[in-house]
Protein backbone atom coordinates (compact mmCIF):
# COMPACT_ATOMS: atom_id res chain seq x y z
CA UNK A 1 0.00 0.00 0.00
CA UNK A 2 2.55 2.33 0.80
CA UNK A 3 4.43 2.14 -2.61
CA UNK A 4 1.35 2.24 -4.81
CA UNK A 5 0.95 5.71 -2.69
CA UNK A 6 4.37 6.89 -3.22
CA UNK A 7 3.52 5.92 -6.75
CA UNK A 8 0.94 7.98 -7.12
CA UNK A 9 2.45 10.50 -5.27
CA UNK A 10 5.14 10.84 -7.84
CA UNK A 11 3.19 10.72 -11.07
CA UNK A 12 0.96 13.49 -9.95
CA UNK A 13 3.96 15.53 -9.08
CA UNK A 14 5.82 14.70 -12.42
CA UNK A 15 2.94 15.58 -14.37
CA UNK A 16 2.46 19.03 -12.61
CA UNK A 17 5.66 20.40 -13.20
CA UNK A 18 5.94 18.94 -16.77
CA UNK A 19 2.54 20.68 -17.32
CA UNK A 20 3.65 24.11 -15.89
CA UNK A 21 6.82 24.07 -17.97
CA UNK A 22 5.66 23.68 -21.09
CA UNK A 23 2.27 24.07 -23.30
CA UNK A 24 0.07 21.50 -24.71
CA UNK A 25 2.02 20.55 -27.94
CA UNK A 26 -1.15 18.70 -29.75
CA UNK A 27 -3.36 21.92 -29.22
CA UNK A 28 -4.18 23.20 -32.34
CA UNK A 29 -2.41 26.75 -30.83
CA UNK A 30 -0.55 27.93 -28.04
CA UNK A 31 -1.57 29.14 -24.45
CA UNK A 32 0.18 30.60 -21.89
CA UNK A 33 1.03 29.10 -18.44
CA UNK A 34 -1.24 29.95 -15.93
CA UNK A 35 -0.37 29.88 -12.18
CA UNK A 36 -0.80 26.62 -9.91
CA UNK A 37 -3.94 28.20 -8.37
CA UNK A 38 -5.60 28.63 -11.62
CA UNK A 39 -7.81 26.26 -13.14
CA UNK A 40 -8.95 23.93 -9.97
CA UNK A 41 -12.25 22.49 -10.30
CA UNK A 42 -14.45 20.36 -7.58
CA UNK A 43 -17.64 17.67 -8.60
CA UNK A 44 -20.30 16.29 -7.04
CA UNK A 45 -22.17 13.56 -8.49
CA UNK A 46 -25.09 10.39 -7.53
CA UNK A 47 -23.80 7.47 -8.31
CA UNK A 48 -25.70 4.31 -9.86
CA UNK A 49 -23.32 1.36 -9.64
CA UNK A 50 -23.45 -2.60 -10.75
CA UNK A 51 -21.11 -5.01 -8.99
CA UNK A 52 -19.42 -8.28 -10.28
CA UNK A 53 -17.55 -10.40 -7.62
CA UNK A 54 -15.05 -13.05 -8.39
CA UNK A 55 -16.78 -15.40 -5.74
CA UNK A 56 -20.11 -15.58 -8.20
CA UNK A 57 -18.00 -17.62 -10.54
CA UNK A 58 -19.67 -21.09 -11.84
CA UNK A 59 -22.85 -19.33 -10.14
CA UNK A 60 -24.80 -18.70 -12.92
CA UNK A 61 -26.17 -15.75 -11.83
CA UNK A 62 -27.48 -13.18 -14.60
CA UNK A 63 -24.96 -10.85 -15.80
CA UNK A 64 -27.49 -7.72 -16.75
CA UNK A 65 -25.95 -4.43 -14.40
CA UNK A 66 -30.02 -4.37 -14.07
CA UNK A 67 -30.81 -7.03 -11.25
CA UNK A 68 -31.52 -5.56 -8.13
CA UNK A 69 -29.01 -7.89 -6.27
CA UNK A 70 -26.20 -6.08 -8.14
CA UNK A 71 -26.59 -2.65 -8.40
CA UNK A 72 -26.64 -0.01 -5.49
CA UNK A 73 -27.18 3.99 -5.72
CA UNK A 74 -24.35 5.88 -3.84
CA UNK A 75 -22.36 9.22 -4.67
CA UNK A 76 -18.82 10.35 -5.47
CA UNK A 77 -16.63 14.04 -5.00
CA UNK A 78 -13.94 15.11 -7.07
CA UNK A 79 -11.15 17.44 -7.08
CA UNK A 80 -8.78 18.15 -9.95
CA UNK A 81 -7.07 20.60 -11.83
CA UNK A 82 -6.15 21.27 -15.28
CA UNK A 83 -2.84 21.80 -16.36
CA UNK A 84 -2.78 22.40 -20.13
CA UNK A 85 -6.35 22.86 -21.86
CA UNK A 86 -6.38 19.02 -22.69
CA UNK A 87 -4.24 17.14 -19.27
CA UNK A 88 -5.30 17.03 -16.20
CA UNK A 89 -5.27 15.49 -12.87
CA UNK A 90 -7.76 14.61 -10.41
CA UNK A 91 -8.49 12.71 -6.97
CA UNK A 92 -11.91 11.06 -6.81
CA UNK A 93 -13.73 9.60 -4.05
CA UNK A 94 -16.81 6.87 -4.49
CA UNK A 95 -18.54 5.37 -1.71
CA UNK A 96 -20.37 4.16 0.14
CA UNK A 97 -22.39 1.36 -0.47
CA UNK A 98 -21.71 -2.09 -2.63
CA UNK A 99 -22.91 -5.18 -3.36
CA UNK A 100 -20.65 -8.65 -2.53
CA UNK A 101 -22.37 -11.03 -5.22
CA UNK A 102 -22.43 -14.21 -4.34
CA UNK A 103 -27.01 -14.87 -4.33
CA UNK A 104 -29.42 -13.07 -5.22
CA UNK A 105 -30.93 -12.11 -2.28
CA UNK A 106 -30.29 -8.04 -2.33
CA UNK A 107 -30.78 -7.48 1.53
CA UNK A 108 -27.77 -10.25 2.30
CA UNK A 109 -25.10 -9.13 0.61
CA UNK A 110 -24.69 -5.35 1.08
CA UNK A 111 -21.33 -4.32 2.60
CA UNK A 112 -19.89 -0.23 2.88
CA UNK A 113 -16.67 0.71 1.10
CA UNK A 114 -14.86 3.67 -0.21
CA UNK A 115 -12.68 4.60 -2.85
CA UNK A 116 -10.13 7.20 -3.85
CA UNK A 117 -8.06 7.32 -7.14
CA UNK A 118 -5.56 9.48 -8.79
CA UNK A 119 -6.76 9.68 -12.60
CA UNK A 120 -4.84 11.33 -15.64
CA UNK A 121 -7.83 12.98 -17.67
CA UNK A 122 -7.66 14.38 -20.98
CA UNK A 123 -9.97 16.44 -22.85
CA UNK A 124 -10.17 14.99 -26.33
CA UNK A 125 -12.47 18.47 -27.15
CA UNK A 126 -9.50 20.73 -26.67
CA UNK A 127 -6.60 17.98 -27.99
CA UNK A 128 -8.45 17.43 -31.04
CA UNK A 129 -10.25 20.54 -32.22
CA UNK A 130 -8.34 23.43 -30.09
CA UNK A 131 -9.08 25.35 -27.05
CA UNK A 132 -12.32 26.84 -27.36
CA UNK A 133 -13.60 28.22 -24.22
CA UNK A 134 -17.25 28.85 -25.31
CA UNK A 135 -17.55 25.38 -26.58
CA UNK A 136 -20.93 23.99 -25.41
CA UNK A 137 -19.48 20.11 -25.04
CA UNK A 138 -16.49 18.64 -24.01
CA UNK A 139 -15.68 15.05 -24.04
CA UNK A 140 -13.10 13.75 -21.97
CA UNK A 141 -11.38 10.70 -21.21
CA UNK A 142 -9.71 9.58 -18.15
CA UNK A 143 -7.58 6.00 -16.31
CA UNK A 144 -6.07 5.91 -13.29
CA UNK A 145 -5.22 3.85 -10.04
CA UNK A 146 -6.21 4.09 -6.26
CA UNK A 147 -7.07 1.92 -2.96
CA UNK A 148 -10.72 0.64 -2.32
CA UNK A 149 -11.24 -0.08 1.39
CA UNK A 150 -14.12 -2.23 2.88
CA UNK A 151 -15.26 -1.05 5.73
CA UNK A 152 -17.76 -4.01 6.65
CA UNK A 153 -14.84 -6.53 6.53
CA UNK A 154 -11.85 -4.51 7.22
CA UNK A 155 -9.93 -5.17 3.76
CA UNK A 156 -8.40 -3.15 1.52
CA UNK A 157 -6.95 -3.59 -2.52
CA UNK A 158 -5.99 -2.18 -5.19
CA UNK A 159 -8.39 -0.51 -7.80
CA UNK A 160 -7.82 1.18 -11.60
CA UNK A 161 -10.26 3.06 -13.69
CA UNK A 162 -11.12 3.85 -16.73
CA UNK A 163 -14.20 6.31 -18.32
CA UNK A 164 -15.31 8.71 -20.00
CA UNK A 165 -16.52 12.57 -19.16
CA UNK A 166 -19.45 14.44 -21.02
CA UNK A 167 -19.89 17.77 -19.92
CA UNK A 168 -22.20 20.54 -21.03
CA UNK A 169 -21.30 23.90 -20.22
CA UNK A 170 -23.86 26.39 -18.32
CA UNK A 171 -22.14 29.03 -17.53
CA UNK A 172 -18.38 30.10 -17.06
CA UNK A 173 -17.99 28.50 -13.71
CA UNK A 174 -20.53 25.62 -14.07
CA UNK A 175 -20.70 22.38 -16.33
CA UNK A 176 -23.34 19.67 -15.89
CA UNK A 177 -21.58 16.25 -16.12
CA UNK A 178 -22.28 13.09 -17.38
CA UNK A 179 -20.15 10.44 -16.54
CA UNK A 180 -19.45 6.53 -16.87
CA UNK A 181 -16.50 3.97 -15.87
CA UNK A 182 -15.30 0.44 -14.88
CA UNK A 183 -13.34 -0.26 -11.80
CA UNK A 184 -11.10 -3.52 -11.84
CA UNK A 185 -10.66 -4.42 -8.73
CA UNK A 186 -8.41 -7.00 -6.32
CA UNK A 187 -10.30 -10.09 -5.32
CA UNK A 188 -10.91 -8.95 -1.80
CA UNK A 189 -12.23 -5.90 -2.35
CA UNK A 190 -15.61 -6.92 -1.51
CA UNK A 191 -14.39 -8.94 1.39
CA UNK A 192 -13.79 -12.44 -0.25
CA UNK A 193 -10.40 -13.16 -0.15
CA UNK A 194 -10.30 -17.13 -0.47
CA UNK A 195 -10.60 -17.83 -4.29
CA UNK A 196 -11.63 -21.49 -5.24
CA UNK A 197 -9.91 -23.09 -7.64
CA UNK A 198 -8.54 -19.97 -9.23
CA UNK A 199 -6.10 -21.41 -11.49
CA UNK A 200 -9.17 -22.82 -13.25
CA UNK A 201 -11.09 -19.46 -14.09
CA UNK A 202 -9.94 -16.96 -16.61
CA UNK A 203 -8.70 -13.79 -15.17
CA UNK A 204 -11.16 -11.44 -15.40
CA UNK A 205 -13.20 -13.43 -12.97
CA UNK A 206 -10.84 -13.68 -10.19
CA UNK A 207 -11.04 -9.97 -9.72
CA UNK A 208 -14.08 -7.91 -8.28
CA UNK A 209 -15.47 -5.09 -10.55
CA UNK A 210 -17.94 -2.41 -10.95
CA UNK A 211 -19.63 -0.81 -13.62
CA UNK A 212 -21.05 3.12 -12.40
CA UNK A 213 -23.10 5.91 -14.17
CA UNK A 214 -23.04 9.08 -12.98
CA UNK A 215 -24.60 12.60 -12.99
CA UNK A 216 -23.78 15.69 -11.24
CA UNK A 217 -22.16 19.28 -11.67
CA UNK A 218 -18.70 20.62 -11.86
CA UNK A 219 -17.72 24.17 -10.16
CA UNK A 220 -14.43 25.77 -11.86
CA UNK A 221 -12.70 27.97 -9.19
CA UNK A 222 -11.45 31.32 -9.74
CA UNK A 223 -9.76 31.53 -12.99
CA UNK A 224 -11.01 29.13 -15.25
CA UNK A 225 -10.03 29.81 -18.67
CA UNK A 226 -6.72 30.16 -20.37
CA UNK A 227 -4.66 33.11 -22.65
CA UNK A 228 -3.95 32.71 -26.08
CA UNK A 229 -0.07 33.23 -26.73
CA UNK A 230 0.19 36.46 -28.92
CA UNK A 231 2.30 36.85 -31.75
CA UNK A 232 4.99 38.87 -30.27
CA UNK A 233 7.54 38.23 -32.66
CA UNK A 234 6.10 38.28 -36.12
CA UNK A 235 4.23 42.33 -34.95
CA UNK A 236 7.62 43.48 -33.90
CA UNK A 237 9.14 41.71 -37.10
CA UNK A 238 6.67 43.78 -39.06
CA UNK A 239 6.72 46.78 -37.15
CA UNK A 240 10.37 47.09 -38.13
CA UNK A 241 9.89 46.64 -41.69
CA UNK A 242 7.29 49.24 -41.73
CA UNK A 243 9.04 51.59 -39.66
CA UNK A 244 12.82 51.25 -41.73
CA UNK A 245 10.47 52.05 -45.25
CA UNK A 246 8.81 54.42 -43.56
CA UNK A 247 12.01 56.35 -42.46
CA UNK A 248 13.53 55.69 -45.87
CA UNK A 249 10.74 57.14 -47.55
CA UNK A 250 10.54 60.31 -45.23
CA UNK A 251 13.77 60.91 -46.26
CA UNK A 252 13.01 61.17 -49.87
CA UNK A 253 10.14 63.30 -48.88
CA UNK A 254 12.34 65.62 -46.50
CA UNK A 255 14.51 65.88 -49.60
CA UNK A 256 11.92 66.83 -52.25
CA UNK A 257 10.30 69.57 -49.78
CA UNK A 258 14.02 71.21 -49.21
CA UNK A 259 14.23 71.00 -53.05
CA UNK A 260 10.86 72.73 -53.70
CA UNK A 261 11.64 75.17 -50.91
CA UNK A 262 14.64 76.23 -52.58
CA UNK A 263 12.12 77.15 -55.87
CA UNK A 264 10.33 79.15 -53.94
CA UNK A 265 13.31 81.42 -52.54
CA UNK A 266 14.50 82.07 -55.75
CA UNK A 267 10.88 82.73 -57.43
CA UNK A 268 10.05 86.72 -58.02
CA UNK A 269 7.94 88.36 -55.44
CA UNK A 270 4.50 88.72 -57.38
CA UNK A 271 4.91 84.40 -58.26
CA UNK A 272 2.57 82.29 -56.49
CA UNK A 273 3.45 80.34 -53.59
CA UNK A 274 3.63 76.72 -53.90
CA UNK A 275 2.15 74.37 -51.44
CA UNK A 276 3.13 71.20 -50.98
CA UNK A 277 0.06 68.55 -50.23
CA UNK A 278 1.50 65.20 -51.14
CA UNK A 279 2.98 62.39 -48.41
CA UNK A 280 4.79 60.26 -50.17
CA UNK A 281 5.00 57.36 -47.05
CA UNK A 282 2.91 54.23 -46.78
CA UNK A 283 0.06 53.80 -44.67
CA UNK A 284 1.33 54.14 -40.67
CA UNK A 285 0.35 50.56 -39.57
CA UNK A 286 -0.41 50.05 -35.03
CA UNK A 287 -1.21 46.71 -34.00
CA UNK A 288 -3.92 45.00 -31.75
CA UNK A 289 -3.79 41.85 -29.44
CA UNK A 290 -6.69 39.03 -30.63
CA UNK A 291 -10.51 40.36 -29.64
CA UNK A 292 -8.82 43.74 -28.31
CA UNK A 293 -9.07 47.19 -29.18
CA UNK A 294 -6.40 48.43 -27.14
CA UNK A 295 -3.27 49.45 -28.62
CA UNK A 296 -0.27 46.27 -28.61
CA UNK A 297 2.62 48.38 -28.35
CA UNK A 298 3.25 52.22 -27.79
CA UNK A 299 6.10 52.65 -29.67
CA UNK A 300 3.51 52.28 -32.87
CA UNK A 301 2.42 55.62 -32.26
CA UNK A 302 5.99 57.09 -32.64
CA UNK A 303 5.37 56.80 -36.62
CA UNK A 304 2.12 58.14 -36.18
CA UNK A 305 3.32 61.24 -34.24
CA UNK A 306 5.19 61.61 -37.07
CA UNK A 307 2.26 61.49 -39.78
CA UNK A 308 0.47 63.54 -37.48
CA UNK A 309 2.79 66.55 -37.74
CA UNK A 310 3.25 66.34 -41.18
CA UNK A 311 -0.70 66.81 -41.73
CA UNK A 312 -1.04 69.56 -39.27
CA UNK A 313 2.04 71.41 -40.82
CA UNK A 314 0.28 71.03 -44.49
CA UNK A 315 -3.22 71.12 -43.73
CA UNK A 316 -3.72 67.38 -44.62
CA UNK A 317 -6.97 65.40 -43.74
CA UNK A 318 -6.33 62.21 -42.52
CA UNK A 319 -8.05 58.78 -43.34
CA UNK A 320 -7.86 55.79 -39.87
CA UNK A 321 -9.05 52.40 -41.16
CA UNK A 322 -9.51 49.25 -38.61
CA UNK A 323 -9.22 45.93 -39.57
CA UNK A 324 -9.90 42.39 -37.81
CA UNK A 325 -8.56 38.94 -38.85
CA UNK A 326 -10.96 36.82 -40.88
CA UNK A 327 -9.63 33.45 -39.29
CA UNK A 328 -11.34 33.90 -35.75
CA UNK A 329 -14.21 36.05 -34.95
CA UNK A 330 -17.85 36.12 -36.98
CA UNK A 331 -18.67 38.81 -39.48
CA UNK A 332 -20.49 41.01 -36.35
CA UNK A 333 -17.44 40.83 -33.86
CA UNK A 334 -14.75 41.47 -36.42
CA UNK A 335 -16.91 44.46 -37.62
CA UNK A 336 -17.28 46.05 -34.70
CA UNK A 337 -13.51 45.32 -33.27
CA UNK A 338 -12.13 47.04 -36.70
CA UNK A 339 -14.20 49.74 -35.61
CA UNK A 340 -12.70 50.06 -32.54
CA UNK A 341 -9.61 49.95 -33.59
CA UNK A 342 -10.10 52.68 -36.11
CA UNK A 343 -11.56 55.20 -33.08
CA UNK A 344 -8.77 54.13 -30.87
CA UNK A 345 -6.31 55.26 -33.65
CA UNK A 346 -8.46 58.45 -34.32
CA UNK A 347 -8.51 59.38 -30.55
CA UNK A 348 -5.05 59.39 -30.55
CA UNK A 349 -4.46 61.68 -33.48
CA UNK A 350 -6.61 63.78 -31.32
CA UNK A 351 -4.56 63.50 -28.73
CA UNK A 352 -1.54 65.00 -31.01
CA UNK A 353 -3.28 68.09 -32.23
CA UNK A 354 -5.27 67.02 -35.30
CA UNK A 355 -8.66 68.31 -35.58
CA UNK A 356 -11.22 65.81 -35.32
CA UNK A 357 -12.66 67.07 -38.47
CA UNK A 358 -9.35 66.35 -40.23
CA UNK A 359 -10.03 62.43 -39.34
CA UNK A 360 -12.01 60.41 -41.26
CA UNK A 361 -12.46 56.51 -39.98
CA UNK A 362 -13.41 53.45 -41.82
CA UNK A 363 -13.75 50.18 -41.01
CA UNK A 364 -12.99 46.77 -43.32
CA UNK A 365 -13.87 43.95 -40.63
CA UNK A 366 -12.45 40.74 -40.79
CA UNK A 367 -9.57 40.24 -43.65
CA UNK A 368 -6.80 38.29 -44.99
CA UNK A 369 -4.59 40.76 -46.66
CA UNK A 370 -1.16 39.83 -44.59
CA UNK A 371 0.66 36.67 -43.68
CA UNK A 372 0.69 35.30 -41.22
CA UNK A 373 -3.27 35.88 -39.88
CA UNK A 374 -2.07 38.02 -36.65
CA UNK A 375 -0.83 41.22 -39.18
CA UNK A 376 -4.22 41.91 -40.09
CA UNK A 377 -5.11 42.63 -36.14
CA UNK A 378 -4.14 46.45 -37.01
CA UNK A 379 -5.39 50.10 -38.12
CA UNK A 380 -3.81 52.01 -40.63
CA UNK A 381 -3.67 55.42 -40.60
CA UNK A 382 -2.76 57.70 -43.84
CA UNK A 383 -3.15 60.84 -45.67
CA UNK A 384 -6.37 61.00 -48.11
């Protein structure tokens, strides 16, 4: 008993620390880590339960999980917690009453036991199809190991598990559960521990089991849900890119304004003045985060500073367009988060000096125009 819990013990450790190092790598995306208090969750659940003994062998006793002198209603509590969208652990306790099959007579053999398990669940919703935390219904699976103690005769064995998890989701913090297993069992777990002739049977008779059903609810505590890694990398790669053509092409405007300047010194009094109206950068692009319209990264607004000043000195109206990526979000959301990206944008030209009725915004929702997906999470912002 002692090295099946040190066993246990182990495993559950192992797969904690592996699970807070590292991400899920068969998600369909990335999360981030969160902390070890995130993502606990407790159950509660009745319990309808069918018991096969390995003394009923040669018996002839019916086999249906139906018969009265099998089954028994009883309840079980969980607590786990999720480590990665799809692995997770939990401890789960059954009890408390079971039937030792050896008659039919349901009022004879009745005996009290509990049971507590460590079990490895996955969520084959998340592995297979991606982290979605809106999704309606998850399936998972789970197996695991534990001790079942009899309390009527004193004895305790080994047990293992293995089931599966519906769950339909009510609200953020509450899931209605659906849930049904097999526990294999030592021979004495229902107090028999003298097998007859056990070299004669096959070996799935010389061990007590139990087929349960289950229904109940699941509570998620405190934070329950889990933060899509953003693409840091590829909006600073782009950012650069933008910014070094930008500058380059400044410089060529800078140029061609000192050049046209110089005209105008050397024109006669009574000639007309020349004023210049042309910008000859690219669109200023500032990036969002997925689903936000709050600006990434401040330093975006250092080219737009710059855009800014150039239409104030010159007059210039000014055209902000948001856009949302076409690869998450419906045609509503991304509509409206392009449009708050645009009057994000637009508030901060304010904020420089331009004129709100030098600002004009537009909005293109969802789109595909960049590679990867993520570079389309932007607003633009450029002289019209």
């Amino acid at each position: 008993m002692k090295k099946l819990l040190i066993v246990l013990a182990f495993a559950s450790v192992s797969v904690a620390s592996m699970a807070q190092e590292t991400t899920d790598p068969t998600l369909k995306y990335s999360v981030a880590t969160n902390s070890f208090w995130a993502n606990w969750y407790i159950q509660a659940n009745f319990n309808w339960s069918a018991f096969y003994s390995s003394e009923e062998h040669n018996l002839n006793l019916s086999k249906s999980p139906f018969k009265g002198f099998r089954t028994s209603p009883s309840f079980s509590v969980a607590i786990g917690k999720w480590f990665t969208p799809g692995i997770g652990l939990r401890t789960k306790f059954y009890g408390i009453a079971g039937r030792e099959v050896w008659s039919e007579s349901r009022s004879k053999n009745r005996y009290d036991y509990w049971n507590i398990e460590e079990q490895i669940v996955l969520n084959l919703s998340n592995l297979f199809f991606g982290y979605n935390p809106t999704r309606v219904w998850n399936l998972s699976f789970f197996g695991g190991t534990g001790v079942d103690h009899n309390m009527s005769e004193g004895t305790s064995a080994m047990s293992y598990s293995l089931g599966l998890i519906s769950q339909w989701r009510v609200s953020k913090h509450w899931q209605i559960n659906l849930e049904g297993g097999w526990l294999y069992k030592e021979h004495d777990a229902d107090g028999d521990a003298h097998i007859v002739d056990q070299e004669k049977k096959i070996y799935w008779e010389t061990h007590d089991q139990q087929l349960y059903l289950e229904a109940g609810l699941t509570y998620n505590l405190g934070k329950c849900t889990w933060d899509k890694v953003p693409d840091v990398d590829a909006i600073k790669a782009l950012s650069q890119a933008q910014i070094d053509a930008l500058n380059a092409q400044l410089a060529d405007a800078l140029a061609e304004n000192a050049r046209l300047k110089e005209l105008l010194a050397n024109q006669k009094p009574e000639a007309e003045p020349v004023v210049v109206k042309e910008y000859a950068g690219n669109p200023v692009s500032v990036f969002f985060n997925i689903n936000k319209t709050v600006i990434a990264n401040e330093s975006d607004l250092v080219d737009v500073k710059t855009i800014a000043e150039y239409a104030k000195d010159n007059e210039l109206n000014l055209l902000v367009t948001g856009y949302a990526d076409s690869a998450t979000g419906d045609d509503e959301i991304n509509q409206s988060l392009s449009e708050g990206r645009a009057e994000a944008v637009a508030d901060e030209l304010v904020k420089m000096g331009v004129s709100p009725d030098n600002i004009e915004t537009a909005a293109k929702g969802g789109v595909d125009d960049l590679s990867p997906v993520s570079y389309n999470r932007r607003a633009t912002v450029e002289v019209k």
